[in-house]
Protein backbone atom coordinates (compact mmCIF):
# COMPACT_ATOMS: atom_id res chain seq x y z
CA UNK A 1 9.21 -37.22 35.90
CA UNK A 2 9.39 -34.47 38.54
CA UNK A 3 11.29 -32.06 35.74
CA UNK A 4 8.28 -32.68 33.00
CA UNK A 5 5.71 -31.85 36.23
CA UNK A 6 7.31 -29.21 37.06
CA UNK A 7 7.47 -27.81 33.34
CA UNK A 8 3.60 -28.68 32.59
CA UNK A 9 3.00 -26.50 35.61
CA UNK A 10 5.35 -23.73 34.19
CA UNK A 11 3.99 -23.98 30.91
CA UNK A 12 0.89 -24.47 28.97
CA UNK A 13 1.49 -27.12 26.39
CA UNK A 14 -0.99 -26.87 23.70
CA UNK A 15 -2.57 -30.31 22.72
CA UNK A 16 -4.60 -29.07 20.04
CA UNK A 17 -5.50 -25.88 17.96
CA UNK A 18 -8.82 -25.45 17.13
CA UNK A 19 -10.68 -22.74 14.65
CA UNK A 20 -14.03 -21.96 15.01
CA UNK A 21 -16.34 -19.10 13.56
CA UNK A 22 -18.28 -19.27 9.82
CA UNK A 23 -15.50 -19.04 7.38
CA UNK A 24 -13.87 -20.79 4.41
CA UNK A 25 -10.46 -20.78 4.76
CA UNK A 26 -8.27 -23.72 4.60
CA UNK A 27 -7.02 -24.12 8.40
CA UNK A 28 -3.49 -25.33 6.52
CA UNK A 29 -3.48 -21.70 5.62
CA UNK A 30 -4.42 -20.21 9.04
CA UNK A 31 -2.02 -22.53 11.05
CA UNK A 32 0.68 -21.42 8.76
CA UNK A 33 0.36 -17.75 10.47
CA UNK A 34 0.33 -18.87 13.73
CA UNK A 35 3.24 -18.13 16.12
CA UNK A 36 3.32 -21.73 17.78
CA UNK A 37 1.48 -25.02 16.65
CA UNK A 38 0.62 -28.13 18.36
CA UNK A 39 2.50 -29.57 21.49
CA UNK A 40 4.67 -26.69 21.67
CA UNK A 41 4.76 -25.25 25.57
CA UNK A 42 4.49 -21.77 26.14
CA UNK A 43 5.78 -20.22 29.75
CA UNK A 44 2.73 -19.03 31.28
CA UNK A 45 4.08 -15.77 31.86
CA UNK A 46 4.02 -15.24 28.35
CA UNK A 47 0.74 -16.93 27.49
CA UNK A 48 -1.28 -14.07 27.05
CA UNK A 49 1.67 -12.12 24.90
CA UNK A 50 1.50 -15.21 22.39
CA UNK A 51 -2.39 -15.48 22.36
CA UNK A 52 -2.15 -11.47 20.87
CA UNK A 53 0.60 -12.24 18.99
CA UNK A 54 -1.24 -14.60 16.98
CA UNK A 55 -4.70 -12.82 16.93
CA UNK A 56 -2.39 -10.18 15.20
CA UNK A 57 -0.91 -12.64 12.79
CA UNK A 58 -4.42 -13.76 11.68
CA UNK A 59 -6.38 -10.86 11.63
CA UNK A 60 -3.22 -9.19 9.03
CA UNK A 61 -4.24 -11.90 6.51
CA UNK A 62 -6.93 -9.23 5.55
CA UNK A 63 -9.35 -12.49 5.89
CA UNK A 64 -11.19 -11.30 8.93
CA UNK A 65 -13.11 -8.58 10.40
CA UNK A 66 -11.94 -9.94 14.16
CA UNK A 67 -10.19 -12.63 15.60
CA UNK A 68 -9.95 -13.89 18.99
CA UNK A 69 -8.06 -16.42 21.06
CA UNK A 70 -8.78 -18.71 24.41
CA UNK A 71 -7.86 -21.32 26.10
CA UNK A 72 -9.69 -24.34 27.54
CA UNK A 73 -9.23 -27.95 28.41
CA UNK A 74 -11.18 -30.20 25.98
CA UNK A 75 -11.51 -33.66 26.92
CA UNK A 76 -8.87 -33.43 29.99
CA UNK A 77 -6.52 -31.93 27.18
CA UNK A 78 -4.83 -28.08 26.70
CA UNK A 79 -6.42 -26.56 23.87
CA UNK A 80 -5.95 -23.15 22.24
CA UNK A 81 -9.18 -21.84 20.22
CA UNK A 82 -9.54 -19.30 17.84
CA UNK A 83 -13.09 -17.28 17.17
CA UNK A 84 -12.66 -16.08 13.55
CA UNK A 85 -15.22 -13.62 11.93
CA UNK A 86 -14.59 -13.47 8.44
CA UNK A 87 -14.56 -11.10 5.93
CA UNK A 88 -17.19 -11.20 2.69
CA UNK A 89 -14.85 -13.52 0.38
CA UNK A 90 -15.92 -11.77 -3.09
CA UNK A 91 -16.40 -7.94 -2.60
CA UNK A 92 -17.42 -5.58 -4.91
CA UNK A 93 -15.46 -2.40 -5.33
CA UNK A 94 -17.41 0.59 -6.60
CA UNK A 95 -14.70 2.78 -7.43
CA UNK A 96 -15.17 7.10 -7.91
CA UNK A 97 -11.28 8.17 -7.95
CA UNK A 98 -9.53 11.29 -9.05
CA UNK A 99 -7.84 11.95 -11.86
CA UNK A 100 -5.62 14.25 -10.47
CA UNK A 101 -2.92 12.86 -7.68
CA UNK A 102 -5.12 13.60 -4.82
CA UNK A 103 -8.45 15.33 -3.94
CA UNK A 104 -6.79 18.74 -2.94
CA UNK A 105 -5.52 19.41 -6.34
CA UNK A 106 -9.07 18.17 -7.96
CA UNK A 107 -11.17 20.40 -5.45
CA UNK A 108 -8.84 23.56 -5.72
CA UNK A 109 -6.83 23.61 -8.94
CA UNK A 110 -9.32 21.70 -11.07
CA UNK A 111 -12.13 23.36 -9.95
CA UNK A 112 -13.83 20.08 -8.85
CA UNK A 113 -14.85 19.17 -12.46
CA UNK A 114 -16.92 16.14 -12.77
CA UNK A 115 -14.88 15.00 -15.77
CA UNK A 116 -12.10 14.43 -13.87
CA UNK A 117 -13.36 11.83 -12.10
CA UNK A 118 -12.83 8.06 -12.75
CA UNK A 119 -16.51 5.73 -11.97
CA UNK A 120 -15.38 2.62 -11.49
CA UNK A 121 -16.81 -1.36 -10.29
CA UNK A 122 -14.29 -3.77 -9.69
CA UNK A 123 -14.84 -7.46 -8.28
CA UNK A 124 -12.08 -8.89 -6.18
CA UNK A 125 -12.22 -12.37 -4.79
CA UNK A 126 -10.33 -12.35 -1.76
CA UNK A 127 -10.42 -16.37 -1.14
CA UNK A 128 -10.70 -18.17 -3.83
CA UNK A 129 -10.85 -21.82 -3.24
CA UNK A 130 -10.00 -20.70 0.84
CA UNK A 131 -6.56 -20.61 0.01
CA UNK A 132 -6.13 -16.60 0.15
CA UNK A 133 -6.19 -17.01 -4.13
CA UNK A 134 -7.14 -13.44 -5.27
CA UNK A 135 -8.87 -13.21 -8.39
CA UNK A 136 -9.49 -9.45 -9.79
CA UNK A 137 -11.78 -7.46 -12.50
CA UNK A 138 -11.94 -3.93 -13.14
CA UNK A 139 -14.12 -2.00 -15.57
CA UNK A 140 -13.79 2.16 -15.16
CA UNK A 141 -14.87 5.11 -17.18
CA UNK A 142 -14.75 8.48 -16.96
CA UNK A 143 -11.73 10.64 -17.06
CA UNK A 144 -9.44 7.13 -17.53
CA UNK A 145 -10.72 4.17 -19.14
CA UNK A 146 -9.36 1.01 -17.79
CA UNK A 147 -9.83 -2.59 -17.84
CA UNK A 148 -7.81 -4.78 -15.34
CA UNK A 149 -8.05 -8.56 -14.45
CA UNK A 150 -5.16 -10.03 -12.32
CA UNK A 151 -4.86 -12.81 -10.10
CA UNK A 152 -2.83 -13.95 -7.49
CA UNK A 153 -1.93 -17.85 -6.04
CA UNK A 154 0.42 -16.68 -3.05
CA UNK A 155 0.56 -20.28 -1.84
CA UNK A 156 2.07 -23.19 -4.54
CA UNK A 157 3.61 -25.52 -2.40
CA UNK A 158 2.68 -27.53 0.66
CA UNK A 159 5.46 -25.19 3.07
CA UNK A 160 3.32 -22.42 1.61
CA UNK A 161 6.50 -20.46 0.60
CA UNK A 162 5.92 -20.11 -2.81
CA UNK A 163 3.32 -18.14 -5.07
CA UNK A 164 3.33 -16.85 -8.46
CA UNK A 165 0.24 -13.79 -9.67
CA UNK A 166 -0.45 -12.21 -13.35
CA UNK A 167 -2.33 -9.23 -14.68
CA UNK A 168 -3.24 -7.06 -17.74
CA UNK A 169 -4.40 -3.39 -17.28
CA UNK A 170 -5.01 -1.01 -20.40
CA UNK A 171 -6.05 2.57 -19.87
CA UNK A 172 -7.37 5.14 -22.34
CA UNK A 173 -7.08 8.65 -21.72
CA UNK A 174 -8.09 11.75 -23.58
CA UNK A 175 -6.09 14.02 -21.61
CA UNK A 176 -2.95 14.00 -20.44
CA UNK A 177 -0.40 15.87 -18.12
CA UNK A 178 2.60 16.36 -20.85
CA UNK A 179 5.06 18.82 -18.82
CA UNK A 180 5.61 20.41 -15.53
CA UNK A 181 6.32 24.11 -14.87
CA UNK A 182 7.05 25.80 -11.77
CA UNK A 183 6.49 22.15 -9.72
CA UNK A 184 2.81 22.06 -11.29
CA UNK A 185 1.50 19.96 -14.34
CA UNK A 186 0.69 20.76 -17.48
CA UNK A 187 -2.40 19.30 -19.58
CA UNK A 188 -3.79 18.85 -22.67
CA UNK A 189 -6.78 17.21 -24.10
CA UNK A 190 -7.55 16.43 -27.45
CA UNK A 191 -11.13 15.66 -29.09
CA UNK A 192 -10.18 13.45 -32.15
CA UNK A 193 -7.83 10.59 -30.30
CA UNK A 194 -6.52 9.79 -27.15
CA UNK A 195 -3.55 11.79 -25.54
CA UNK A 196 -2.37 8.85 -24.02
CA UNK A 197 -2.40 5.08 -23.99
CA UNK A 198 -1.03 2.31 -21.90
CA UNK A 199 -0.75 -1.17 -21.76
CA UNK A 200 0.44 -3.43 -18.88
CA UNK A 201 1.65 -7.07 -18.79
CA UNK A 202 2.82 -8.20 -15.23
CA UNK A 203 4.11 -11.53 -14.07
CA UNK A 204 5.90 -11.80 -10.75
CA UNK A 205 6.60 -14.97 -8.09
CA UNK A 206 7.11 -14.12 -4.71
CA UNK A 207 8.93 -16.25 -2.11
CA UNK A 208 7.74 -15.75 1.81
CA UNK A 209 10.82 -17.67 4.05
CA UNK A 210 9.48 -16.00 7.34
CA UNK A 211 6.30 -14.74 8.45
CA UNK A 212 7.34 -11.13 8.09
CA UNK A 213 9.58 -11.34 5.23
CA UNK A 214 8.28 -11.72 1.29
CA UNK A 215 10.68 -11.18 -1.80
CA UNK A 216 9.26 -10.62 -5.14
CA UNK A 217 10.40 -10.59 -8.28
CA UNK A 218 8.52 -8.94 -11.18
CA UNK A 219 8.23 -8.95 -14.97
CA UNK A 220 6.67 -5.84 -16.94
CA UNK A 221 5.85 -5.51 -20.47
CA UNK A 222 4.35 -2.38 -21.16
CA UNK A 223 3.51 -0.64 -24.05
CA UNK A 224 2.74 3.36 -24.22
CA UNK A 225 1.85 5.84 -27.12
CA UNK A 226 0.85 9.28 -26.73
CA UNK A 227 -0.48 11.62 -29.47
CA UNK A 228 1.49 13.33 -31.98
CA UNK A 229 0.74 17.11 -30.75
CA UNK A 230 2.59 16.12 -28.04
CA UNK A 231 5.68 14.17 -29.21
CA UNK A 232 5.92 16.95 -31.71
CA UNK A 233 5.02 20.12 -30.26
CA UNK A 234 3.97 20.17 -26.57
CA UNK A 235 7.37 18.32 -25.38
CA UNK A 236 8.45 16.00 -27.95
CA UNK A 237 10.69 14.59 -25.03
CA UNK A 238 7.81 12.86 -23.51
CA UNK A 239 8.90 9.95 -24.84
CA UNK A 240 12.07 10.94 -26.10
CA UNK A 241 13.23 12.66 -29.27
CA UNK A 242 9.77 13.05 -30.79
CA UNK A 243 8.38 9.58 -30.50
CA UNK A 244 5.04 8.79 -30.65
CA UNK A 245 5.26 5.22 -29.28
CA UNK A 246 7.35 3.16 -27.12
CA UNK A 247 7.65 -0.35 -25.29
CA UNK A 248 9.37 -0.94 -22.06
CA UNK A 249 10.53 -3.89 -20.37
CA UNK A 250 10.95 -3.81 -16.67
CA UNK A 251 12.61 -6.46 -14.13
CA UNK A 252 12.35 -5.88 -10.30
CA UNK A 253 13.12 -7.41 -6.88
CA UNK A 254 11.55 -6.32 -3.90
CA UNK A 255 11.92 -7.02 -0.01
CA UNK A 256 9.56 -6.62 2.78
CA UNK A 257 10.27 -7.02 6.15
CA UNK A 258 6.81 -5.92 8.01
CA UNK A 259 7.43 -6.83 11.35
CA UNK A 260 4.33 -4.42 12.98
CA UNK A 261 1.52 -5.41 15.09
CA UNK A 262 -1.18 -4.44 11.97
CA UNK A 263 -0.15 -3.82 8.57
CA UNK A 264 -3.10 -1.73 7.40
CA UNK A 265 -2.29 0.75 10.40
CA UNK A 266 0.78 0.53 12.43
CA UNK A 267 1.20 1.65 15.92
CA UNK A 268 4.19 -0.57 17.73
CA UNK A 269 6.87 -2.48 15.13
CA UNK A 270 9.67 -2.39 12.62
CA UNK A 271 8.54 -2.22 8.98
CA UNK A 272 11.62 -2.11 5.91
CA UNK A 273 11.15 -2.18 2.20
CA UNK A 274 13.89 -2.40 -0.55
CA UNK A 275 13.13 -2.69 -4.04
CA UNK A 276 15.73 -2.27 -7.40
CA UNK A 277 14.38 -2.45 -10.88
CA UNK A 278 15.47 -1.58 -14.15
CA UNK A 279 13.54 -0.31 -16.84
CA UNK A 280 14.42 -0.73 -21.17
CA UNK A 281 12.86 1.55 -23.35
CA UNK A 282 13.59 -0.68 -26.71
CA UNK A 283 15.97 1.18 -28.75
CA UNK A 284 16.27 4.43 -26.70
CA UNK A 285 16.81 4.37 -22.94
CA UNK A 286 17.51 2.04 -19.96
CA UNK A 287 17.09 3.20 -16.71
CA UNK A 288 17.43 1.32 -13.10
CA UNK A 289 16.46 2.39 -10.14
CA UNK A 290 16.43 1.77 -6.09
CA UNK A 291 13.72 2.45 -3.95
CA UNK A 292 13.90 2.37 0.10
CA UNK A 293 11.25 2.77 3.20
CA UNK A 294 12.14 2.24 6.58
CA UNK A 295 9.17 2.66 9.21
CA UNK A 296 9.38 2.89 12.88
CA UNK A 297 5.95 2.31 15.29
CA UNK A 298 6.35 2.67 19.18
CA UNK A 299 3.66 3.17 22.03
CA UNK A 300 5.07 5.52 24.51
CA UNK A 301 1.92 5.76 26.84
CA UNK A 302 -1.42 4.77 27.16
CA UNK A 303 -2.99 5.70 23.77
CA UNK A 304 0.23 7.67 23.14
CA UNK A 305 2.31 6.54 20.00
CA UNK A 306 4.93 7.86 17.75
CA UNK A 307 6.19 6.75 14.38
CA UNK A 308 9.07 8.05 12.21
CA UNK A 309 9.09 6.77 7.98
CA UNK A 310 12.13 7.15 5.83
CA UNK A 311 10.90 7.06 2.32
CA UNK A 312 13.50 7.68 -0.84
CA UNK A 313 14.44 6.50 -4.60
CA UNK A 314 17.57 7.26 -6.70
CA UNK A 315 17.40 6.96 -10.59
CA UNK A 316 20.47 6.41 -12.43
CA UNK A 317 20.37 8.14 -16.07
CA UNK A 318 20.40 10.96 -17.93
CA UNK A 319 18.47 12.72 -20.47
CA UNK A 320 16.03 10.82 -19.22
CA UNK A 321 12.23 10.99 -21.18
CA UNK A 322 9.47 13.01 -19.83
CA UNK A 323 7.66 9.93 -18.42
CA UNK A 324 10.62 8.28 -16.52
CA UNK A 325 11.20 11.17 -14.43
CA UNK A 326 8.34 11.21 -12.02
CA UNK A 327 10.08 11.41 -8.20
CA UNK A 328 8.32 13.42 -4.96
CA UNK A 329 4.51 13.87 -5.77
CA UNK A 330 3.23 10.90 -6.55
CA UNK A 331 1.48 8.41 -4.87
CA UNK A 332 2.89 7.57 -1.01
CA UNK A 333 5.82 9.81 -2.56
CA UNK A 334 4.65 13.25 -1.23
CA UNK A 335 4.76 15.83 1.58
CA UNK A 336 2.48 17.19 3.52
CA UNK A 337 1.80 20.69 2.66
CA UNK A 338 3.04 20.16 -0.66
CA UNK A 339 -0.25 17.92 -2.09
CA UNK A 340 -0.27 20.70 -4.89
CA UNK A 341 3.12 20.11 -6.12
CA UNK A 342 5.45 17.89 -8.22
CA UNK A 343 8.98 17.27 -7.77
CA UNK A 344 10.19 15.31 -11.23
CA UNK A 345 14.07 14.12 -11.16
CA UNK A 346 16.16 11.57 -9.93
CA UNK A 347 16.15 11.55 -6.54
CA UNK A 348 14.16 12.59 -3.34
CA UNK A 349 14.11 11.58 0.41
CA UNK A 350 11.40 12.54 2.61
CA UNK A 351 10.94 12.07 6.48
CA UNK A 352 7.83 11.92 8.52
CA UNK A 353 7.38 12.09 11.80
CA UNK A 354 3.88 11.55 13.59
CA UNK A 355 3.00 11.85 17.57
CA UNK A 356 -0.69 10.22 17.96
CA UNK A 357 -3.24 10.13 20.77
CA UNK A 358 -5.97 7.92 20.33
CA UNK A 359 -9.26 9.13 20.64
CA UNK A 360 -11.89 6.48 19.90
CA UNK A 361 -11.42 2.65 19.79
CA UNK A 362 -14.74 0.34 19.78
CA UNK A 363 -16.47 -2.36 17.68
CA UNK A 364 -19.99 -1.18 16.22
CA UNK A 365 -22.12 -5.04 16.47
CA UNK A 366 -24.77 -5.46 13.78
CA UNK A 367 -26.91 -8.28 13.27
CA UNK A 368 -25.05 -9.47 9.48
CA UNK A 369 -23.14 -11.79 8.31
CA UNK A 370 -19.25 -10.62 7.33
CA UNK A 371 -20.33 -7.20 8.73
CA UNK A 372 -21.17 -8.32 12.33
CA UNK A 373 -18.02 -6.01 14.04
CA UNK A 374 -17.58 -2.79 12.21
CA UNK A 375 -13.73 -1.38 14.15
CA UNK A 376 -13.89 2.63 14.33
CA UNK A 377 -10.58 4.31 15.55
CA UNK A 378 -9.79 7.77 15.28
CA UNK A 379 -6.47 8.92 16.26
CA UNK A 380 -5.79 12.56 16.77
CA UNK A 381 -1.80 13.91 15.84
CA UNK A 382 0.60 16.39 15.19
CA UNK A 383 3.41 16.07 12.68
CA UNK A 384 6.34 17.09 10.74
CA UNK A 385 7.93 16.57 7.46
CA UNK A 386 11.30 17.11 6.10
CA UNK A 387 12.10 16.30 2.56
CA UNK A 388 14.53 16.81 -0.09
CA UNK A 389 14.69 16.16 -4.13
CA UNK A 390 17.07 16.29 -6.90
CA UNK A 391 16.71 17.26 -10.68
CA UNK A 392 20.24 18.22 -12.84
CA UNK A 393 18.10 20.47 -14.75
CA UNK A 394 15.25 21.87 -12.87
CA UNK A 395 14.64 24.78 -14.55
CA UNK A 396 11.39 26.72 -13.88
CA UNK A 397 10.38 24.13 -10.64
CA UNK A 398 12.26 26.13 -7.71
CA UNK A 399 11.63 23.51 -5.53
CA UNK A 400 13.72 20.75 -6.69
CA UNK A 401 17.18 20.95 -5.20
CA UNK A 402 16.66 22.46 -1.92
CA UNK A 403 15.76 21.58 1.72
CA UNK A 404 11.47 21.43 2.22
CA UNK A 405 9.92 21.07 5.49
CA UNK A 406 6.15 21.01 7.08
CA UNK A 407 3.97 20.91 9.91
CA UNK A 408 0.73 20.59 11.05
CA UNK A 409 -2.11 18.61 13.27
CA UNK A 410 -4.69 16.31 11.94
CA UNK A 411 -7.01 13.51 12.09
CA UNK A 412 -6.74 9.79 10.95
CA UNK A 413 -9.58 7.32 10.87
CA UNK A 414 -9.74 3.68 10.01
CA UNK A 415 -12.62 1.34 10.15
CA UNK A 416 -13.65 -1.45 8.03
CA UNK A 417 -12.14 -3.46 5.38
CA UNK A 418 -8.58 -1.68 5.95
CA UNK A 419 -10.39 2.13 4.80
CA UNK A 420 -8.23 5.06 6.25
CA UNK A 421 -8.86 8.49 5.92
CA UNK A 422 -6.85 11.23 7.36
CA UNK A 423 -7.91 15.02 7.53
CA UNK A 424 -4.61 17.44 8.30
CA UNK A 425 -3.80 20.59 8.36
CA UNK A 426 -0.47 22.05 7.39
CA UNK A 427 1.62 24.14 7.10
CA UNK A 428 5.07 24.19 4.88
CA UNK A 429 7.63 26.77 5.00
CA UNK A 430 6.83 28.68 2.29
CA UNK A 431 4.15 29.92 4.85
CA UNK A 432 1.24 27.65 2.46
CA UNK A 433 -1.51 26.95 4.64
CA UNK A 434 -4.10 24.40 4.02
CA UNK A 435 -6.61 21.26 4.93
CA UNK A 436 -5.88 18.30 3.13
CA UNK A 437 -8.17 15.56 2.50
CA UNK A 438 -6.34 11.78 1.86
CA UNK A 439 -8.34 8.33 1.44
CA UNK A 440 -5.17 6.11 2.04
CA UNK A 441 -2.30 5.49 5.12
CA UNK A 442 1.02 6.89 4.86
């Protein structure tokens, strides 16, 4: 008896967990995410630690705008309660996108044409049935035509390890980049029929063990075709050896370990990805792949933090078509200072290093539901890059197979509903200044 007094002094045993706040999700669901559950006892020392811990958890189930966590004795029993303010469940997405990679090449090397912009609306259910179901539609026009549904049950069983998700996409497009010279596409439109077609048919089931860790294994069916100009005169090895057509079936496995304090923006944690996959071009070409990230977060001061991100893929193939040999330049896959350029072949590695102070950190309060705490944080940084891609046959694009590097200072800023923009600029070491404009995280 005097050992359990002594620990219920010690500790702070939690009775019950309670959720309160105007939302819809299951609390199966929420509990799930929690760091502790009922009549566990938690060293008071540490309390606190596992009360953030937790808010963390919840609040990186994209469900809610803010969460916080208390303790009180209800009915002469230790109780830990949670204030959630929830996001709006079904969102629409108006979507106006570039065509081009990113906004610096659309402002500068396209001239800012309005016809290279994609005008989108897209509904995405973030909830459905309050069991973190995502159901998606997507209708765009504009420089791509696309239409998109998909939908995601990440929860099948009553462990909550288990979830399956589908989608179609097909896109249209009229123009199309069909080469690339001297590390810079090439394009082409045509009047009488598209340039370029794709269809997409995904399946994948994805298997969360661990609150941090999610494997995933995906099935593609995609179908392309691109028109005949360009299989027969532009590059007929867009496709390979003049085709016009072609269907590709992919299989890959992918492993996330995102062990940081907020997945949308990091500042303190661990974060690894690993992904292989293998891609068969029916009768022509098969090509697999690996694909790593390894992310570093740490706080160093008051409002002082630092990060370092390994990103890299290796292809294995050769005479590989036009299509399958996109590498540095696309998507997350880029350097700063090098937003204007393309780095096609089988292999890159780039490394980033950030130092950030933060500058502003508060919660704008309006009177609305699901918008009641807007977050605004703007973090000001300097930063480096060093990179490095392959290509056995790089011909014109003198900046495949050799060592690239960067610098520069900037701005990032991320508020509501997980938007980030970041404003930089850098400087590379081909002496290319310039201010670069990016809608996403790193």
């Amino acid at each position: 008896m005097c050992a359990l007094a002594a620990k219920a002094r010690e500790h702070y045993c939690i009775d019950s967990i309670i959720f309160e706040g105007d939302f819809r999700t299951r609390r199966s669901l929420l509990t799930r995410e929690l760091n502790f559950k009922e009549k566990d006892c938690i060293p008071l020392d540490s309390l606190q630690q596992s009360l953030q811990l937790a808010e963390k958890r919840l609040f990186n189930t994209q469900l809610f705008n803010k969460v916080k966590a208390d303790t009180l004795m209800l009915e002469g029993k230790q109780a830990v309660r949670f204030y959630l303010d929830e996001r709006f469940p079904i969102f629409p997405k108006p979507n106006l996108e570039f065509a081009d990679r990113n906004f610096n090449v659309w402002w500068q090397e396209q001239g800012a044409k309005l016809n290279r912009l994609n005008l989108g609306l897209g509904l995405m259910h973030q909830n459905v049935r309050g069991r973190r179901e995502q159901l998606g539609i997507e209708a765009q026009i504009g420089y791509t035509r696309k239409f998109a549904l998909s939908y995601t049950m990440p929860f099948l069983d009553r462990q909550q390890k288990h979830g399956i998700g589908a989608s179609i996409a097909v896109l249209h497009n009229m123009e199309a980049a069909y080469k690339t010279d001297k590390n810079k596409l090439l394009f082409k439109r045509f009047e009488d029929k598209a340039a370029f077609q794709q269809t997409v048919l995904s399946f994948w089931y994805t298997y969360r063990p661990a609150f941090a860790t999610t494997h995933n294994i995906q099935l593609s069916l995609r179908h392309l075709s691109v028109h005949d100009s360009i299989a027969s005169w532009y590059n007929p090895g867009y496709l390979g050896k003049g085709r016009t057509k072609a269907t590709i079936l992919g299989l890959s496995y992918r492993m996330d370990y995102n062990g940081v304090d907020n997945w949308n923006y990091p500042l303190e944690g661990f974060r690894a990805i690993g992904s292989l996959s293998a891609d068969y071009q029916f009768g022509a070409t098969f090509l697999p792949s690996v694909h790593w990230q390894a992310d570093w977060y740490q706080q160093i001061a008051p409002k002082w933090y630092y990060n370092f991100i390994l990103r890299g893929r290796k292809a294995f193939g050769k005479d590989l078509p036009y299509y399958m040999q996109k590498n540095m330049g696309y998507d997350f896959d880029e350097m700063r200072g090098y937003e204007y350029f393309v780095h096609d072949g089988t292999f890159f590695n780039i490394l980033r290093g950030n130092l950030k102070y933060k500058l502003i950190d508060r919660q704008v309060k309006l009177p609305v539901r699901y918008f009641r705490y807007i977050p605004i944080r703007v973090f000001a940084k300097g930063y480096s890059d060093l990179g490095y891609t392959f290509a056995e046959q790089p011909g014109s694009n003198t900046l495949n197979n050799k060592l690239l590097y960067s610098y520069g200072i900037g701005l990032d800023i991320v508020t509501l509903y997980d938007i980030r923009i970041r404003l930089e600029y850098t400087i590379n070491d081909s002496g290319l200044k310039g201010l670069y404009l990016h809608k996403s995280g790193e």
